[in-house]
N, C-alpha and C. Protein backbone atom coordinates (compact mmCIF):
# COMPACT_ATOMS: atom_id res chain seq x y z
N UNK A 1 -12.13 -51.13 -50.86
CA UNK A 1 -11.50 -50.94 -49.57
C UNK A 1 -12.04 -49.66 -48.96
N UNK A 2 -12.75 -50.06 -47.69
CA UNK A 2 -13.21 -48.56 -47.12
C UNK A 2 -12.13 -47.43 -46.64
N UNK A 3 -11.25 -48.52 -45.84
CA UNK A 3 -10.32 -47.61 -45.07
C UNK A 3 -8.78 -47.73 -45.58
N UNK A 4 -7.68 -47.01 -45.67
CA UNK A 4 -6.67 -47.12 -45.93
C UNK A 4 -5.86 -46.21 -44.73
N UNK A 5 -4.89 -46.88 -44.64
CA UNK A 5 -4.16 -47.07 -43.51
C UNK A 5 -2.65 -46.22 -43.92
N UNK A 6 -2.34 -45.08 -43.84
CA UNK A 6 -1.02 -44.41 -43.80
C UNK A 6 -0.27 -45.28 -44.05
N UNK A 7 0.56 -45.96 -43.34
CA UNK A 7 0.92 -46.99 -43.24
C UNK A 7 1.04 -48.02 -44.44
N UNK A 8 -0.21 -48.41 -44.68
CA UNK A 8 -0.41 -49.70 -45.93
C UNK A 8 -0.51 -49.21 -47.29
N UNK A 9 -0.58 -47.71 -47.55
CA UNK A 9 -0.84 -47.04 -48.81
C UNK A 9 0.14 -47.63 -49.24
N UNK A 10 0.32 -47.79 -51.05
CA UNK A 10 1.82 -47.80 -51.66
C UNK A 10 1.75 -46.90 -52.43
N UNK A 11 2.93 -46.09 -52.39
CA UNK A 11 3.71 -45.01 -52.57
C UNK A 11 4.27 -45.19 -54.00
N UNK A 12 3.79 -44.61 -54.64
CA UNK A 12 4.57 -45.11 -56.14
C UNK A 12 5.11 -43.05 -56.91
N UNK A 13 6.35 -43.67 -57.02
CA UNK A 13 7.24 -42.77 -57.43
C UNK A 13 7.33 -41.67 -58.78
N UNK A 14 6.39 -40.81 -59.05
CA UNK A 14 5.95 -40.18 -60.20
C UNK A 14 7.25 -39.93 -61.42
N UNK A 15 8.25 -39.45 -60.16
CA UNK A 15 9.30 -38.49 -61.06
C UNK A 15 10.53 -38.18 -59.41
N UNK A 16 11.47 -37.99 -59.94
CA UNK A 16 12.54 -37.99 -58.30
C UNK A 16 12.08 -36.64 -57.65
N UNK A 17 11.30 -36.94 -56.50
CA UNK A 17 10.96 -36.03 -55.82
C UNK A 17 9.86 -35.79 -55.86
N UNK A 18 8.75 -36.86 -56.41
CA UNK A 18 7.27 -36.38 -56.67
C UNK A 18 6.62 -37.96 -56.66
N UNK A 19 5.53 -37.75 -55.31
CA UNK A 19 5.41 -39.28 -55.36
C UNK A 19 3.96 -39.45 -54.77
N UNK A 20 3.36 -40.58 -55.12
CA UNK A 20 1.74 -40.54 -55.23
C UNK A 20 1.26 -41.71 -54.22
N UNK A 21 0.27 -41.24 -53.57
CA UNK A 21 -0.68 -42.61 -53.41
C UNK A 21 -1.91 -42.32 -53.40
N UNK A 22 -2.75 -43.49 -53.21
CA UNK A 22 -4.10 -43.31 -53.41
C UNK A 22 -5.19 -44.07 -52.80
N UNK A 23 -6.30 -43.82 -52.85
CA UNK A 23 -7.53 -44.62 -52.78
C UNK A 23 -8.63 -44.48 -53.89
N UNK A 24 -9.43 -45.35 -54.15
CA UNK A 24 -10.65 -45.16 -55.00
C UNK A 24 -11.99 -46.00 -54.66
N UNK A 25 -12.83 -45.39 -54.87
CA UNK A 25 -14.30 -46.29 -54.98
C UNK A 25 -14.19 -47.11 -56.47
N UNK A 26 -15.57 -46.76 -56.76
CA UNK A 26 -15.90 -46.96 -58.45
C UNK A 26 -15.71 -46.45 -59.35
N UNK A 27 -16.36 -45.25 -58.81
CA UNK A 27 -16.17 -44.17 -59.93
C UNK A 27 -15.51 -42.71 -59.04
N UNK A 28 -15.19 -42.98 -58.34
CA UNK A 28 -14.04 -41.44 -57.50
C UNK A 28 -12.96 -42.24 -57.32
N UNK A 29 -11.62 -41.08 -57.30
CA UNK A 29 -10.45 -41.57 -57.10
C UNK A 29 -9.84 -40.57 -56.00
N UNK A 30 -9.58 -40.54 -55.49
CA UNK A 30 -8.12 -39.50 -54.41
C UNK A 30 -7.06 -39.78 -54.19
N UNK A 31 -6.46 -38.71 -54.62
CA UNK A 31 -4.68 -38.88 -54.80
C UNK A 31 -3.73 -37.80 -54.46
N UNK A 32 -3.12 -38.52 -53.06
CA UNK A 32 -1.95 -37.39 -52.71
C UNK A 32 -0.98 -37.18 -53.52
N UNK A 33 -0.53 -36.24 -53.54
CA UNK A 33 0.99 -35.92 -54.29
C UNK A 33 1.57 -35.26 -53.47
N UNK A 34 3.26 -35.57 -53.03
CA UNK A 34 3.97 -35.35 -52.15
C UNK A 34 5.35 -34.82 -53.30
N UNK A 35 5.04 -33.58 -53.05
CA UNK A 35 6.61 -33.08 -53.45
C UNK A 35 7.41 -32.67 -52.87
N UNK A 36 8.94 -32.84 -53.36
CA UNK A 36 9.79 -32.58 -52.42
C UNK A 36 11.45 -32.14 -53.46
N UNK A 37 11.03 -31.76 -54.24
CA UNK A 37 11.80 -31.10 -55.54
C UNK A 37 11.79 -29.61 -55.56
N UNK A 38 11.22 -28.60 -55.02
CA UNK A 38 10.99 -27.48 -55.77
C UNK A 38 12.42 -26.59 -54.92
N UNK A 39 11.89 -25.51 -55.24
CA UNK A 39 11.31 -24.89 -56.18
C UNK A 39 11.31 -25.20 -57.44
N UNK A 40 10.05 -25.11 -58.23
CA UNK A 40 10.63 -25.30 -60.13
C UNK A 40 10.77 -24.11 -60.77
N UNK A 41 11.78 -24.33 -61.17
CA UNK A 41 12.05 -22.91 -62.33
C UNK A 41 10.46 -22.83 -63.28
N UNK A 42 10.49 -23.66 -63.64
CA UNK A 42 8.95 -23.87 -64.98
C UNK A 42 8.48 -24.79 -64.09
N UNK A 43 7.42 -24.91 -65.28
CA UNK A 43 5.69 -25.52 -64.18
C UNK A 43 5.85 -26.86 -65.47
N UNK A 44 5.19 -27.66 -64.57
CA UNK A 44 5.43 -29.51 -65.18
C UNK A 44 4.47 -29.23 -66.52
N UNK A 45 5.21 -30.25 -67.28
CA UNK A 45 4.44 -29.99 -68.72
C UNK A 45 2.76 -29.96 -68.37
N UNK A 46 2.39 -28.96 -69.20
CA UNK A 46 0.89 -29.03 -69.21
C UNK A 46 0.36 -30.55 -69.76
N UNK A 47 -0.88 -31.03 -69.37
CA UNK A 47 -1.46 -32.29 -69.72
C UNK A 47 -2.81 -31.82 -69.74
N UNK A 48 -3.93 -32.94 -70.10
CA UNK A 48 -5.12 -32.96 -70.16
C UNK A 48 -5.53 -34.63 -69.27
N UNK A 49 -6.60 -34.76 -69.88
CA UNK A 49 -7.27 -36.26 -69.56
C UNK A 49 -8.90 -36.19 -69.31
N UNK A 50 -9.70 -36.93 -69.41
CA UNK A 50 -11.02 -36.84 -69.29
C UNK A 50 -11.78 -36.99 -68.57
N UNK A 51 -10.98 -37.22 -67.34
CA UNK A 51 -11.22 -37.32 -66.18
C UNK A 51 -11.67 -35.33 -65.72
N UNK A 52 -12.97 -35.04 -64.94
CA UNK A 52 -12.98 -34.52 -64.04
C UNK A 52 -11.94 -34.32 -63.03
N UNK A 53 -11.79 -33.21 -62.20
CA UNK A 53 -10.65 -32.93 -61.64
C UNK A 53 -10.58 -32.15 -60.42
N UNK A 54 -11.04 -32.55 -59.37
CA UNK A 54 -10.69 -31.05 -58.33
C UNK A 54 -9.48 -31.34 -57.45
N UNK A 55 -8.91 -30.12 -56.86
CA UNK A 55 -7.66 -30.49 -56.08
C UNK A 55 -7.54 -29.33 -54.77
N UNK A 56 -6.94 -29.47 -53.68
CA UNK A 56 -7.12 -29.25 -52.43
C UNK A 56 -5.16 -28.67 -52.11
N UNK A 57 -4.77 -27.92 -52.29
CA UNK A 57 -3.55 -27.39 -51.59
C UNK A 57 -3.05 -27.47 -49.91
N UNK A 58 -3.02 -28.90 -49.82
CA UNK A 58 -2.70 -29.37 -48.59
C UNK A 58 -1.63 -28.39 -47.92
N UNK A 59 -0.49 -28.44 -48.81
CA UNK A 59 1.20 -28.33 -48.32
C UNK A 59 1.75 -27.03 -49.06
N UNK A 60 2.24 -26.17 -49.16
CA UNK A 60 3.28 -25.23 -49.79
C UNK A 60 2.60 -24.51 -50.90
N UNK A 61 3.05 -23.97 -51.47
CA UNK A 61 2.87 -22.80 -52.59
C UNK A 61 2.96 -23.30 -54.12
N UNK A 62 2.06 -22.73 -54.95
CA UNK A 62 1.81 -23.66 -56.43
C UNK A 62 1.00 -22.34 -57.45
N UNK A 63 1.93 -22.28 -58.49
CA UNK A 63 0.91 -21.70 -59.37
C UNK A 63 -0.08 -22.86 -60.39
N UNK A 64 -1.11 -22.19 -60.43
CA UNK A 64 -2.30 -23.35 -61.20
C UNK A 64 -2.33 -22.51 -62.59
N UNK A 65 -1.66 -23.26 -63.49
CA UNK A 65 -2.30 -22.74 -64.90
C UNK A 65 -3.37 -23.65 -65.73
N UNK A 66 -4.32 -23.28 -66.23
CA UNK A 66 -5.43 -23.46 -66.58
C UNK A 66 -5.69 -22.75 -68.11
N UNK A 67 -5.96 -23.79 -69.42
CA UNK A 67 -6.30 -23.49 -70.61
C UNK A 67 -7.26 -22.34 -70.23
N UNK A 68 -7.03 -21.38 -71.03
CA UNK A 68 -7.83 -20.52 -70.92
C UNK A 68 -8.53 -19.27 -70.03
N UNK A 69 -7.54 -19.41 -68.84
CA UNK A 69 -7.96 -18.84 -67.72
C UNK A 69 -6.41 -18.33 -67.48
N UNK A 70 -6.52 -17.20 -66.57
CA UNK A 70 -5.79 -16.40 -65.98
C UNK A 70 -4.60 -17.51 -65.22
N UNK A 71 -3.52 -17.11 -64.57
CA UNK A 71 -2.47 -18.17 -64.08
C UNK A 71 -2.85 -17.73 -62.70
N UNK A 72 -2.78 -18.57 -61.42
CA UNK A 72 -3.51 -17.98 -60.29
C UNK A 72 -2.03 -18.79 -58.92
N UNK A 73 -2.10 -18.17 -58.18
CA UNK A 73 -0.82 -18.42 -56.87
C UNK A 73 -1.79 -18.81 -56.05
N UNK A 74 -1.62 -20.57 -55.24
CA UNK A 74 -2.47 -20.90 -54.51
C UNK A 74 -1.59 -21.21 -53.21
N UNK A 75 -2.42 -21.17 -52.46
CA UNK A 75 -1.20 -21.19 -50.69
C UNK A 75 -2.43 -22.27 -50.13
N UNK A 76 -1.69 -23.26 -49.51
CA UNK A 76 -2.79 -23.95 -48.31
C UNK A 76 -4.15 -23.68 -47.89
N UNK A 77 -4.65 -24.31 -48.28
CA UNK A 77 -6.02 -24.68 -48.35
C UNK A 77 -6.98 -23.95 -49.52
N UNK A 78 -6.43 -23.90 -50.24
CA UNK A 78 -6.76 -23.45 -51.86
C UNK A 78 -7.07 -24.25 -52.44
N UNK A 79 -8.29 -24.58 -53.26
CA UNK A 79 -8.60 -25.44 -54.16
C UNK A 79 -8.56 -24.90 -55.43
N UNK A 80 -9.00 -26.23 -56.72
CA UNK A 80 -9.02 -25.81 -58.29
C UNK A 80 -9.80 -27.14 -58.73
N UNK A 81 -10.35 -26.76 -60.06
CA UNK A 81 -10.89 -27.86 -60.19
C UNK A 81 -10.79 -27.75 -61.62
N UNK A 82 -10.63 -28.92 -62.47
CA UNK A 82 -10.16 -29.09 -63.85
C UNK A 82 -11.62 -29.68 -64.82
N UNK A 83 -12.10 -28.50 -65.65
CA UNK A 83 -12.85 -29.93 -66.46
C UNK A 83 -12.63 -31.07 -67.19
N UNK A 84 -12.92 -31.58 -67.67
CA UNK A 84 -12.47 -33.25 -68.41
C UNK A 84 -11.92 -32.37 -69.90
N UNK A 85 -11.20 -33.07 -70.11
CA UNK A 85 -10.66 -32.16 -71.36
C UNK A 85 -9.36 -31.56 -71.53
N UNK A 86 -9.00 -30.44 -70.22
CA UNK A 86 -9.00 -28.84 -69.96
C UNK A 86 -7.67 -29.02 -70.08
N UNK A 87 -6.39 -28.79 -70.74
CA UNK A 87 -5.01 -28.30 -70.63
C UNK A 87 -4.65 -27.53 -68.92
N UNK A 88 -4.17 -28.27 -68.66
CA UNK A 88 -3.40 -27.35 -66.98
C UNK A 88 -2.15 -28.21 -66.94
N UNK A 89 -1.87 -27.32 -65.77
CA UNK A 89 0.00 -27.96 -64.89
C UNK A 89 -0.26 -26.70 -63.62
N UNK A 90 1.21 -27.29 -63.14
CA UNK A 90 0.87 -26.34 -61.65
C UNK A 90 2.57 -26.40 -61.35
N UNK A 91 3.01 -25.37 -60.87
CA UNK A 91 4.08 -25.39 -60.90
C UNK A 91 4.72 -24.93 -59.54
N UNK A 92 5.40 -26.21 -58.55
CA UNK A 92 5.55 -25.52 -57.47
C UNK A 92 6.60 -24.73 -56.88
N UNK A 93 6.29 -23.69 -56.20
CA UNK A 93 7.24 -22.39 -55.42
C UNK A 93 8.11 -23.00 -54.32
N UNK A 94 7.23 -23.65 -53.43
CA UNK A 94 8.71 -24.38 -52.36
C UNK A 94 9.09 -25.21 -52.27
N UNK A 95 10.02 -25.72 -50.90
CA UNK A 95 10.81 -26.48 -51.47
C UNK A 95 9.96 -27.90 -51.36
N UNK A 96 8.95 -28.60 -50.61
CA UNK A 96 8.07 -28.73 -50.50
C UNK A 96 6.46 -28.56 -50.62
N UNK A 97 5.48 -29.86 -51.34
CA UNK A 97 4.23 -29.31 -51.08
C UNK A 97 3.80 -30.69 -51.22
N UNK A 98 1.81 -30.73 -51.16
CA UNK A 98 1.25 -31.55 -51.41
C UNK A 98 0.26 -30.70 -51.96
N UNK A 99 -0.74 -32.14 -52.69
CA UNK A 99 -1.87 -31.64 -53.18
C UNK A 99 -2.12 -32.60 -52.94
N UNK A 100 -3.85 -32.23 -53.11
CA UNK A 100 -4.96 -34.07 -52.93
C UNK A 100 -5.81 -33.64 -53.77
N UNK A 101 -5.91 -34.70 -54.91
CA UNK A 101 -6.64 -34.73 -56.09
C UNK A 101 -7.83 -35.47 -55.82
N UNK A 102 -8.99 -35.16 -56.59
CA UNK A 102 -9.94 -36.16 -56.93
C UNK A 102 -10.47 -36.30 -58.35
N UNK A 103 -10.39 -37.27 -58.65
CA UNK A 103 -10.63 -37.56 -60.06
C UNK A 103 -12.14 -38.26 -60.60
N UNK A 104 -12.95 -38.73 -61.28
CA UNK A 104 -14.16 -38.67 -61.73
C UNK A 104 -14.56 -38.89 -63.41
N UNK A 105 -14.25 -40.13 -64.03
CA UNK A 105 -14.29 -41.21 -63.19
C UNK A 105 -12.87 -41.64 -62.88
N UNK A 106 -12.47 -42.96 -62.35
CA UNK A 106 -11.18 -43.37 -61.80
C UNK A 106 -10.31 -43.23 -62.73
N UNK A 107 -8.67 -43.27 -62.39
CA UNK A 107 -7.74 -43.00 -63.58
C UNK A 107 -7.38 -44.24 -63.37
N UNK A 108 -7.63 -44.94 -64.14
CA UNK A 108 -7.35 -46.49 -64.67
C UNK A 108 -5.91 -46.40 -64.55
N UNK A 109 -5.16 -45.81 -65.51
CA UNK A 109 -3.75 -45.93 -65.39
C UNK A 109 -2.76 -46.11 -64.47
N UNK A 110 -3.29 -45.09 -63.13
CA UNK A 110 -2.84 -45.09 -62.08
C UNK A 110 -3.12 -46.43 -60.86
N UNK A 111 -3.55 -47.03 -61.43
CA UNK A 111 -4.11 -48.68 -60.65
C UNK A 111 -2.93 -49.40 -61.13
């Protein structure tokens, strides 16, 4: 599908207050995340996956923690990018945010 339509995306529900949609090629994926929970006291369990990873701070305030790296405060229009492997989470400050992920290759799961 080339184009996706606001509208026709489906919205699938991560966690109450945290909710996803997407598009993909073959091998790229992009994925909004719309939160609407925060502030969080703590930052969402850390995860991994082998997927490649970069991400774009559309909406609100987020700390990015990263295996191995310093903990960093990102504000709108801040990016990060995850290697395949890499332990992170991100934990957001308001009461509202988004992010837009891209993943590499696709996250199967999320289909």
């Amino acid at each position: 599908m080339a184009v996706l339509k606001e509208t026709e995306a489906e919205l699938v529900i991560i966690k109450e207050g945290v909710r996803r949609k997407l598009i993909h090629a073959e091998n790229l994926m992009m994925v909004v995340i719309d939160f609407e929970n925060g502030p969080w006291n703590v930052p969402d369990p850390p995860h991994r996956h082998v997927h490649e990873q970069t991400s774009y701070v559309a909406e609100g305030e987020f700390i990015f923690f990263c295996e191995g790296e310093t903990e960093e405060k990102l504000m709108p229009g801040d990016m990060f990018s995850v290697p395949s492997n890499k332990l992170h989470a991100v934990q957001l400050l308001t009461n509202t945010g988004r992010l837009v992920d891209c993943f590499n290759p696709i996250r199967e799961e999320f289909l």
